[in-house]
Protein backbone atom coordinates (compact mmCIF):
# COMPACT_ATOMS: atom_id res chain seq x y z
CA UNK A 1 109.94 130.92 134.01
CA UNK A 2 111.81 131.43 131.16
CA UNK A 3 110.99 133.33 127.99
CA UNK A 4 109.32 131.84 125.16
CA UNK A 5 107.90 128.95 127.40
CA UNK A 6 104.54 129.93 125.83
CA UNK A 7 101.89 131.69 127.72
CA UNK A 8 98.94 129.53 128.83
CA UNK A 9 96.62 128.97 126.17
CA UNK A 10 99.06 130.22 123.34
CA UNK A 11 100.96 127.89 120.61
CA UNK A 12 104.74 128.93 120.30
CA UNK A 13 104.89 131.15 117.53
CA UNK A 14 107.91 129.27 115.53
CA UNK A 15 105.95 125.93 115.98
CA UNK A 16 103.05 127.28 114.24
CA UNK A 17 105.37 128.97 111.63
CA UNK A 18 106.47 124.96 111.36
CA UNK A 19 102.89 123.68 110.81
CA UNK A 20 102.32 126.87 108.09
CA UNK A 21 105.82 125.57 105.83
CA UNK A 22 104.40 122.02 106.49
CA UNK A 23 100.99 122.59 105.33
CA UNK A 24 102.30 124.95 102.32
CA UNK A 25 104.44 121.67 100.96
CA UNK A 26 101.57 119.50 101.46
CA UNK A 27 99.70 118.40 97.35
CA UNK A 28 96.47 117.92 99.36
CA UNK A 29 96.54 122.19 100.24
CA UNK A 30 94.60 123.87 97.32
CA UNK A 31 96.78 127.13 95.80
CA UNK A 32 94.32 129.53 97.32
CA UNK A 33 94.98 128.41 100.88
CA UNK A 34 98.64 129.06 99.83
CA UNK A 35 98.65 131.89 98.63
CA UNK A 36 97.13 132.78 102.24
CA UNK A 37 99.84 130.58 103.87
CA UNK A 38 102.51 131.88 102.09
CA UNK A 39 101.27 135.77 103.38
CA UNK A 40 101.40 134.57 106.75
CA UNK A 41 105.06 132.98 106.99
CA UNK A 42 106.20 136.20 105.01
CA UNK A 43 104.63 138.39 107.77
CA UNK A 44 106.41 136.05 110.29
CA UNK A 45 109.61 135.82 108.65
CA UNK A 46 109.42 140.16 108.76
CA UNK A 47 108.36 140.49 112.08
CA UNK A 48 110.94 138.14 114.08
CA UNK A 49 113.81 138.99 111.66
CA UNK A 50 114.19 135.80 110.21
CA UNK A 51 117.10 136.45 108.25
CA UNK A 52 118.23 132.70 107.29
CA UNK A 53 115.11 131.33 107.36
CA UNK A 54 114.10 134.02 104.68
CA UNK A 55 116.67 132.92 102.52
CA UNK A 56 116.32 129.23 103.11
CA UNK A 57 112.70 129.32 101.91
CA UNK A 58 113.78 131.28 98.91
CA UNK A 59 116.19 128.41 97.78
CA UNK A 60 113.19 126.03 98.18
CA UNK A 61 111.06 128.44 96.35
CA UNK A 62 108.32 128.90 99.02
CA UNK A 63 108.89 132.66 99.13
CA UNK A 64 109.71 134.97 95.99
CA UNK A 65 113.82 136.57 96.19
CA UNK A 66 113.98 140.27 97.45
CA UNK A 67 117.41 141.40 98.40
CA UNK A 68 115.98 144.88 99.47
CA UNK A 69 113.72 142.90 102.12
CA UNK A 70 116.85 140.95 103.48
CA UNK A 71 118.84 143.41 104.00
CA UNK A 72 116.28 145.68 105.86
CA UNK A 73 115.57 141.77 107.92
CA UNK A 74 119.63 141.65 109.25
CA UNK A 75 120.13 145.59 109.52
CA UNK A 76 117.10 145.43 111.59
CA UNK A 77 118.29 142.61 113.83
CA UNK A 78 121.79 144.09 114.51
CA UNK A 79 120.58 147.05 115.37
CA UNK A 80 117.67 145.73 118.01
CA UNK A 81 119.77 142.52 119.37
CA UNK A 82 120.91 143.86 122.90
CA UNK A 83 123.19 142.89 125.50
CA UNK A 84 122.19 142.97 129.28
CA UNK A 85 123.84 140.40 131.75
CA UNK A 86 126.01 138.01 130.98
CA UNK A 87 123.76 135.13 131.29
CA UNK A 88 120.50 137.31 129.85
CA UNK A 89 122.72 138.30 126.94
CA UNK A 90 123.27 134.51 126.10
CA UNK A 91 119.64 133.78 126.62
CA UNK A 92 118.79 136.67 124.55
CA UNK A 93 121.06 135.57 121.39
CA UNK A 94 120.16 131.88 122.30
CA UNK A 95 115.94 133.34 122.12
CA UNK A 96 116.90 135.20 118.74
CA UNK A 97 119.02 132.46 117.09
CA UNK A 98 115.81 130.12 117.64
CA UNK A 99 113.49 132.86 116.01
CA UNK A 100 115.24 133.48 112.88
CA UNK A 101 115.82 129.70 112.65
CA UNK A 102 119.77 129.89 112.58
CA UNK A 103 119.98 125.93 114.18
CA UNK A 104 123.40 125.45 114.86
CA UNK A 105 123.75 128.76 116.40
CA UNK A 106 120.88 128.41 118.53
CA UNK A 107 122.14 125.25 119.90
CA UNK A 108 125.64 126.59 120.20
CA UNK A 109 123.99 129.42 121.93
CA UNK A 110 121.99 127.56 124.20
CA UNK A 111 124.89 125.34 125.33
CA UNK A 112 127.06 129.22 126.14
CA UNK A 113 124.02 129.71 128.37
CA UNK A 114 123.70 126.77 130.32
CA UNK A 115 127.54 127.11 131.27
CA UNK A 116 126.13 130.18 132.93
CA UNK A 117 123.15 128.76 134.84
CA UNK A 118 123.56 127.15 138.06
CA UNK A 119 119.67 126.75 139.12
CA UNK A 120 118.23 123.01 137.70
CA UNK A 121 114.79 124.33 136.89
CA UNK A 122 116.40 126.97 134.35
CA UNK A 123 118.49 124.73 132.77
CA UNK A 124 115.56 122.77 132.29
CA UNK A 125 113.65 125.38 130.28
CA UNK A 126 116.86 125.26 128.81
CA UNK A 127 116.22 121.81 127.40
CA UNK A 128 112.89 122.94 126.53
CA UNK A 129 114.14 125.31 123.92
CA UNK A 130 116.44 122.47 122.75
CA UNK A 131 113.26 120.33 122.57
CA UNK A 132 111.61 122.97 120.48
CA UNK A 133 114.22 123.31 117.95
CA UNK A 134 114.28 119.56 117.81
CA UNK A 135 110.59 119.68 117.07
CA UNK A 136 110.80 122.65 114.21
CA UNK A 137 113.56 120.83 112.65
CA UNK A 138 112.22 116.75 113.41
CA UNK A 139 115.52 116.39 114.75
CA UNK A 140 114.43 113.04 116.64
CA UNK A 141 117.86 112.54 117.57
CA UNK A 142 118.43 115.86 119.23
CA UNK A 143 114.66 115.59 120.71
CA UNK A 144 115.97 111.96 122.17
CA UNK A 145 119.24 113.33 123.54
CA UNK A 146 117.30 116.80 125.16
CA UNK A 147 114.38 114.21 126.91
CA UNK A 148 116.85 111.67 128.31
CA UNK A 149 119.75 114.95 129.48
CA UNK A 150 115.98 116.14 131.09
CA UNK A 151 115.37 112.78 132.94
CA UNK A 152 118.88 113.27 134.25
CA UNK A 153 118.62 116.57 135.29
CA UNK A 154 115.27 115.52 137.30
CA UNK A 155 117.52 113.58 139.15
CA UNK A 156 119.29 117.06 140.95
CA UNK A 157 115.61 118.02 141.77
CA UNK A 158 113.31 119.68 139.58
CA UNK A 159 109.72 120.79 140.08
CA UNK A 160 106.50 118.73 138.81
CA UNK A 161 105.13 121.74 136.87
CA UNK A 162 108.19 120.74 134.68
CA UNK A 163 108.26 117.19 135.13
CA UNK A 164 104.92 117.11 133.89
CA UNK A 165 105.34 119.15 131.02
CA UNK A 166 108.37 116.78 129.79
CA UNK A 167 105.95 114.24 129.88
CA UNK A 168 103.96 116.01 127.27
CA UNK A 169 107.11 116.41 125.16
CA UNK A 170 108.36 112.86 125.33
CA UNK A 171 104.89 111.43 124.55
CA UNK A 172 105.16 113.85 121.55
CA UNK A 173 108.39 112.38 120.12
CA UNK A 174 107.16 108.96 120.89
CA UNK A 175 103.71 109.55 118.93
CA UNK A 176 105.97 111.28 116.23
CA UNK A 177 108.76 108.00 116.14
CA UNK A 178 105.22 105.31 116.16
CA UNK A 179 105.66 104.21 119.64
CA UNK A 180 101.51 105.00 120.18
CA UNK A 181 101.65 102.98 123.55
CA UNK A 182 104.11 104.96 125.57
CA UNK A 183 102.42 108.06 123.59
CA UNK A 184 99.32 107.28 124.87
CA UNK A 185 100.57 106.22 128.50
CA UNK A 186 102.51 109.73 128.63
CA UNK A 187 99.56 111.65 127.31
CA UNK A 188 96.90 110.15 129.71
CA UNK A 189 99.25 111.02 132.56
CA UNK A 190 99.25 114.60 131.59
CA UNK A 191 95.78 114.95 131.21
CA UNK A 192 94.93 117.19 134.33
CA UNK A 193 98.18 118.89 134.52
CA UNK A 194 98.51 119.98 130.81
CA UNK A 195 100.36 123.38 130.48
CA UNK A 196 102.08 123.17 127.20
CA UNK A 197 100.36 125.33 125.25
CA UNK A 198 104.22 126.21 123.65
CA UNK A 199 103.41 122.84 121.47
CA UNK A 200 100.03 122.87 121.08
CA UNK A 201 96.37 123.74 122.06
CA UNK A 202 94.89 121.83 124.45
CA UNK A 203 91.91 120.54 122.27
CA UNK A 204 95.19 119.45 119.88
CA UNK A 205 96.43 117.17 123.12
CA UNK A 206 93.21 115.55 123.35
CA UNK A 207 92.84 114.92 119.55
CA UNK A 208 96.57 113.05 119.79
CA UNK A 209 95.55 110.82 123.36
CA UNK A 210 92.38 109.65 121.79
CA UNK A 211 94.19 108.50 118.64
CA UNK A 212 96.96 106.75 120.58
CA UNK A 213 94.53 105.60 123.05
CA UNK A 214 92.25 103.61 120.74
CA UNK A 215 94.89 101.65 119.18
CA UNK A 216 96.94 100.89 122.40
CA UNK A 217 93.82 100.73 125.26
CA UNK A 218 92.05 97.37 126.36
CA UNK A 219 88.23 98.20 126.31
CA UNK A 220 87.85 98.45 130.11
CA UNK A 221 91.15 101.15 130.11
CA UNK A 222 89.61 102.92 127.01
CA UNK A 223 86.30 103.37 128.88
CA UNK A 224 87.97 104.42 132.03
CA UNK A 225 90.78 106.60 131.23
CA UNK A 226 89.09 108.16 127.97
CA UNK A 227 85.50 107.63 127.37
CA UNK A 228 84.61 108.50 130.92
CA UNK A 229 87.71 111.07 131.81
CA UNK A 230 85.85 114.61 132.46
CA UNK A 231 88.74 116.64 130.71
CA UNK A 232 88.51 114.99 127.68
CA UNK A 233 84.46 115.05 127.67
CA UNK A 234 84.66 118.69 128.39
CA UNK A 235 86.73 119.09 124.92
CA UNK A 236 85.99 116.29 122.79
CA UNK A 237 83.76 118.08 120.67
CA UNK A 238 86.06 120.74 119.83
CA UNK A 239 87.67 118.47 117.36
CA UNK A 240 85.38 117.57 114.53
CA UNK A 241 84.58 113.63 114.30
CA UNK A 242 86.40 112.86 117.34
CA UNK A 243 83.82 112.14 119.70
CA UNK A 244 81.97 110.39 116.94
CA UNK A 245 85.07 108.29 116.27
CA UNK A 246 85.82 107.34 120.27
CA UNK A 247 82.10 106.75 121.26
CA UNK A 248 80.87 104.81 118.00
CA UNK A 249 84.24 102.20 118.48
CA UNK A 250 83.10 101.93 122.50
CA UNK A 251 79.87 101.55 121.68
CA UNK A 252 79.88 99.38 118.55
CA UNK A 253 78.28 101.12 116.16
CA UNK A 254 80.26 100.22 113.43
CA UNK A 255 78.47 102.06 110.87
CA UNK A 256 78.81 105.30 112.29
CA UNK A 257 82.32 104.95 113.06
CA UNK A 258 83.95 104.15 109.65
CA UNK A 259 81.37 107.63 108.69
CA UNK A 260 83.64 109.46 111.50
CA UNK A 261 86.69 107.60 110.67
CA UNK A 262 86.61 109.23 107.34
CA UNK A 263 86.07 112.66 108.34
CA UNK A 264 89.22 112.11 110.70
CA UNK A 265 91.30 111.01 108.05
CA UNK A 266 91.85 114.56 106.31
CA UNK A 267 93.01 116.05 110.02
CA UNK A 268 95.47 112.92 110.12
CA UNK A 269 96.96 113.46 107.20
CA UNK A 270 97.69 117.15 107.33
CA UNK A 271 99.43 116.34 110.68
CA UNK A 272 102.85 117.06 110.63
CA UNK A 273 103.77 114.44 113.05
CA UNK A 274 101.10 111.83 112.18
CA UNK A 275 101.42 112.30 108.38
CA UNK A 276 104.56 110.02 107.74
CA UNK A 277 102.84 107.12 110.01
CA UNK A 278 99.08 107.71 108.24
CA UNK A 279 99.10 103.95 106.57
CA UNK A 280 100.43 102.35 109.39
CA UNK A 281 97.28 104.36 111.96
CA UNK A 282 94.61 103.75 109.49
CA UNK A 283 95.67 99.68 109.40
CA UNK A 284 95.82 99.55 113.26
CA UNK A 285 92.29 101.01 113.41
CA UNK A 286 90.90 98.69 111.04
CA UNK A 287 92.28 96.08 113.00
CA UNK A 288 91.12 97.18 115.98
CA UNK A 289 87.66 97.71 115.20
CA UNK A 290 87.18 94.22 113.32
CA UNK A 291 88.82 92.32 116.13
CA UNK A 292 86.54 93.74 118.23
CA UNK A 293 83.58 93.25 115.80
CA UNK A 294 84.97 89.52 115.43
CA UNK A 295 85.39 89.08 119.42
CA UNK A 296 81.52 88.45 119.77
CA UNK A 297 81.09 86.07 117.61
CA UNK A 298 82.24 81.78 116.78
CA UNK A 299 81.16 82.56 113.49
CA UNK A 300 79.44 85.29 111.23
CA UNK A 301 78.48 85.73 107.92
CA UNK A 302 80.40 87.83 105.93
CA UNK A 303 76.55 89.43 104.85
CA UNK A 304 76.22 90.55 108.37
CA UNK A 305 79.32 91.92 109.16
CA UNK A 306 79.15 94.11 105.81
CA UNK A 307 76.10 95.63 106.92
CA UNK A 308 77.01 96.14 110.46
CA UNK A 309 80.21 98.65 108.52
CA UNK A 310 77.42 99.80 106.09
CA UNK A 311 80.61 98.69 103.18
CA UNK A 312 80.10 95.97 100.99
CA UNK A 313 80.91 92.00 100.59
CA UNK A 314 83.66 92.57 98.61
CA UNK A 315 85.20 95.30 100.57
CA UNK A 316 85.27 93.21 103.69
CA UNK A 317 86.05 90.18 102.07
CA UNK A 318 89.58 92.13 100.14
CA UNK A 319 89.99 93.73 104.02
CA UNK A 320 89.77 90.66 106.03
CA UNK A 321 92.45 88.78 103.30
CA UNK A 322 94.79 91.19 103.46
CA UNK A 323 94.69 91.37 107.79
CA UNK A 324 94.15 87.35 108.37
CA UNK A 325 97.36 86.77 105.67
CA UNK A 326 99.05 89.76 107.97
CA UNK A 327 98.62 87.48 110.94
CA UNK A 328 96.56 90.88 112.47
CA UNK A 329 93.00 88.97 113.07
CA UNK A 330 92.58 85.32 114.27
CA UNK A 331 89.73 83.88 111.90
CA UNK A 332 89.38 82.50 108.37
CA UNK A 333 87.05 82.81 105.45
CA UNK A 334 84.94 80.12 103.84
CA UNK A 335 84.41 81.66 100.73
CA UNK A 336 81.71 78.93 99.70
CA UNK A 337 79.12 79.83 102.63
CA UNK A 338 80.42 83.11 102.83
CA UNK A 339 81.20 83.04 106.66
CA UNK A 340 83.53 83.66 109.08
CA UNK A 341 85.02 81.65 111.76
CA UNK A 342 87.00 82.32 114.01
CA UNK A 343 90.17 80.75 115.48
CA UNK A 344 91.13 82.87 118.95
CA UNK A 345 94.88 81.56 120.18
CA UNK A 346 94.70 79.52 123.04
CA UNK A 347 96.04 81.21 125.28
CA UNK A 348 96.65 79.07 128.13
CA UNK A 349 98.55 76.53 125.38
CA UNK A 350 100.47 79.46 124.56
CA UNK A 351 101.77 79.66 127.76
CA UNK A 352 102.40 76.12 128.44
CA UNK A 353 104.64 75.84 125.21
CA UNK A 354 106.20 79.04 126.34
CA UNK A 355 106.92 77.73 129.90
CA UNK A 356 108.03 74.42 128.29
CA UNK A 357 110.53 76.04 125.71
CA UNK A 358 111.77 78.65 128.77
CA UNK A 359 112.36 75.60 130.72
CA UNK A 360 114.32 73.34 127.93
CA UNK A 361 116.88 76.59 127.40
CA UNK A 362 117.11 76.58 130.80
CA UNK A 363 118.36 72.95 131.11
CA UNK A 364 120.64 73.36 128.04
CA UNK A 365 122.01 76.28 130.21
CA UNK A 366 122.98 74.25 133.28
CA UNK A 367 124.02 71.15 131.13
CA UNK A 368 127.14 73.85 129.69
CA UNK A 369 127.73 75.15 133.39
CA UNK A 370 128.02 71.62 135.17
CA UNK A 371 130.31 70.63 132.00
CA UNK A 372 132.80 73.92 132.38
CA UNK A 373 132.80 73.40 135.95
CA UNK A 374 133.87 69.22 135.85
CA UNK A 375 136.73 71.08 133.62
């Protein structure tokens, strides 16, 4: 395989340079912590050469100026950037363009080398570089572009090692771009072939499908594919709150899991690819976990279900406005006996108005054709 496809068990370095520039932007890092950070992408800006990266972070004023150090970082990289066979050589450049985080040239680069490269599974850890880059920069555009030329190039052959890795990388930019079904769907297929440790640990993967899974899953799928799976039992606990979180929402023990919710939030927000959609994960939750409260019941005092969260009155009176005037929970508040009731769609009359409607369109539709065909 290809260089840089990240050896088994091992995060690709630049990513976790990415995570380290994310984290050292984020308000919610306290300055110690940075000062460590900030150590860290220095010593990884020195030892890869990092030349324009260096001096991007200086313009952003994550790293101090030093002219002296910059100089030594280029002279450095001229003199140890060598030239082997053709196609090598343009791998190599393409390999050092992506460490010192020169983009364009990387890409340019990349593109050189693939004119060289005749076998499909190369170019496809070809794409896998692009896909990188795409994920260091949150280039969704070039991440959708790399994942769909993939797909295509699957069509010439390809092995499954690589198919299933892809998988892993698409469910990525869909968890990244808020599409936490097809996420979850890609992530749950890639359970017990997982090998890319070049994005992230594996206890990382499971964190993401259990997120996506408990906002997308029916109860009987959640239980099946998640709850019961043996890989993610055998690394659940890894991640703090998780299994706390997952079991406590199965199980209903509703208490419990706003307690784990809460210590999952921090880990969510320091995310660099669930950060931007935080508001929108912590709402689908929350809706989750009160329709399914809600499910058992015609009607229930608003008493009960406070205690059942261990929050108060208030608090799930102020939640359960804002959802039921959101259209995100089927029930309405009588604010005089302080209950609940509930108001599930029918869904059977659903359907029948649906049908009804599909049918009248339908007619309209062969009304215009029999009228342009008596022209």
């Amino acid at each position: 395989m290809e260089g840089g496809a990240g050896e088994e068990g091992k995060q690709e370095r630049h990513l976790v340079l990415a995570h380290k520039l994310f984290l050292l932007s984020h308000p919610a890092v306290d300055d110690l912590s940075k000062v460590a950070l900030r150590a860290e992408v220095l010593d990884a800006v020195k030892s890869d050469d990092m030349a324009p990266l260096f001096e991007s972070l200086v313009a952003a004023g994550v790293l101090e100026p030093d002219a002296a150090l910059l100089a030594e970082i280029i002279a450095d990289a001229e003199e140890n950037l060598g030239e082997s066979e053709v196609r090598e050589a343009h791998l190599a450049k393409s390999l050092y363009f992506i460490r010192v985080g020169e983009k364009e040239k990387a890409l340019e680069q990349l593109k050189v080398t693939e004119g060289k490269t005749v076998a499909v599974g190369q170019k496809m850890d070809l794409v896998f570089h692009t896909l990188q880059i795409g994920f260091f920069y949150m280039d969704f555009d070039l991440i959708s572009k790399s994942i769909d030329k993939a797909k295509n190039l699957f069509e010439e052959g390809g092995d499954w090692e690589r198919k299933n890795r892809l998988k892993v990388y698409e469910g990525l930019y869909c968890m990244a771009t808020r599409n936490f079904k097809k996420a979850a769907s890609l992530f749950l297929d890639s359970i017990s072939t997982f090998t890319t440790y070049e994005l992230f640990p594996y206890d990382t993967f499971i964190f993401y499908t259990v997120l996506t899974s408990v906002i997308t899953l029916d109860r009987v799928s959640l239980k099946q594919k998640v709850v019961d799976a043996p890989e993610i039992l055998a690394v659940i606990g890894k991640v703090p709150h998780l299994s706390e979180f997952l079991n406590s929402l199965y199980n209903c023990q509703y208490k419990s899991f706003f307690v784990a919710f809460s210590g999952l939030t921090e880990q969510i927000k320091l995310d660099r690819y669930l950060q931007p959609h935080f508001r929108y994960y912590m709402r689908e939750v929350r809706t989750v976990v009160y329709s399914q409260f809600l499910e058992s019941y015609k009607s229930v005092t608003m008493e009960a279900m406070a205690a059942a969260f261990g929050v108060t009155v208030d608090f799930i009176d102020q939640e359960l406005s804002r959802f039921i005037a959101a259209g995100k929970l089927h029930c309405k508040i009588d604010k005089v006996a302080g209950v609940l009731e509930t108001n599930r769609p029918d869904e059977r009359n659903a359907f029948y108005q649906a049908t009804i409607k599909q049918g009248d369109f339908l007619l309209n539709r062969i009304q215009k054709l029999s009228r342009v065909i008596d022209l």
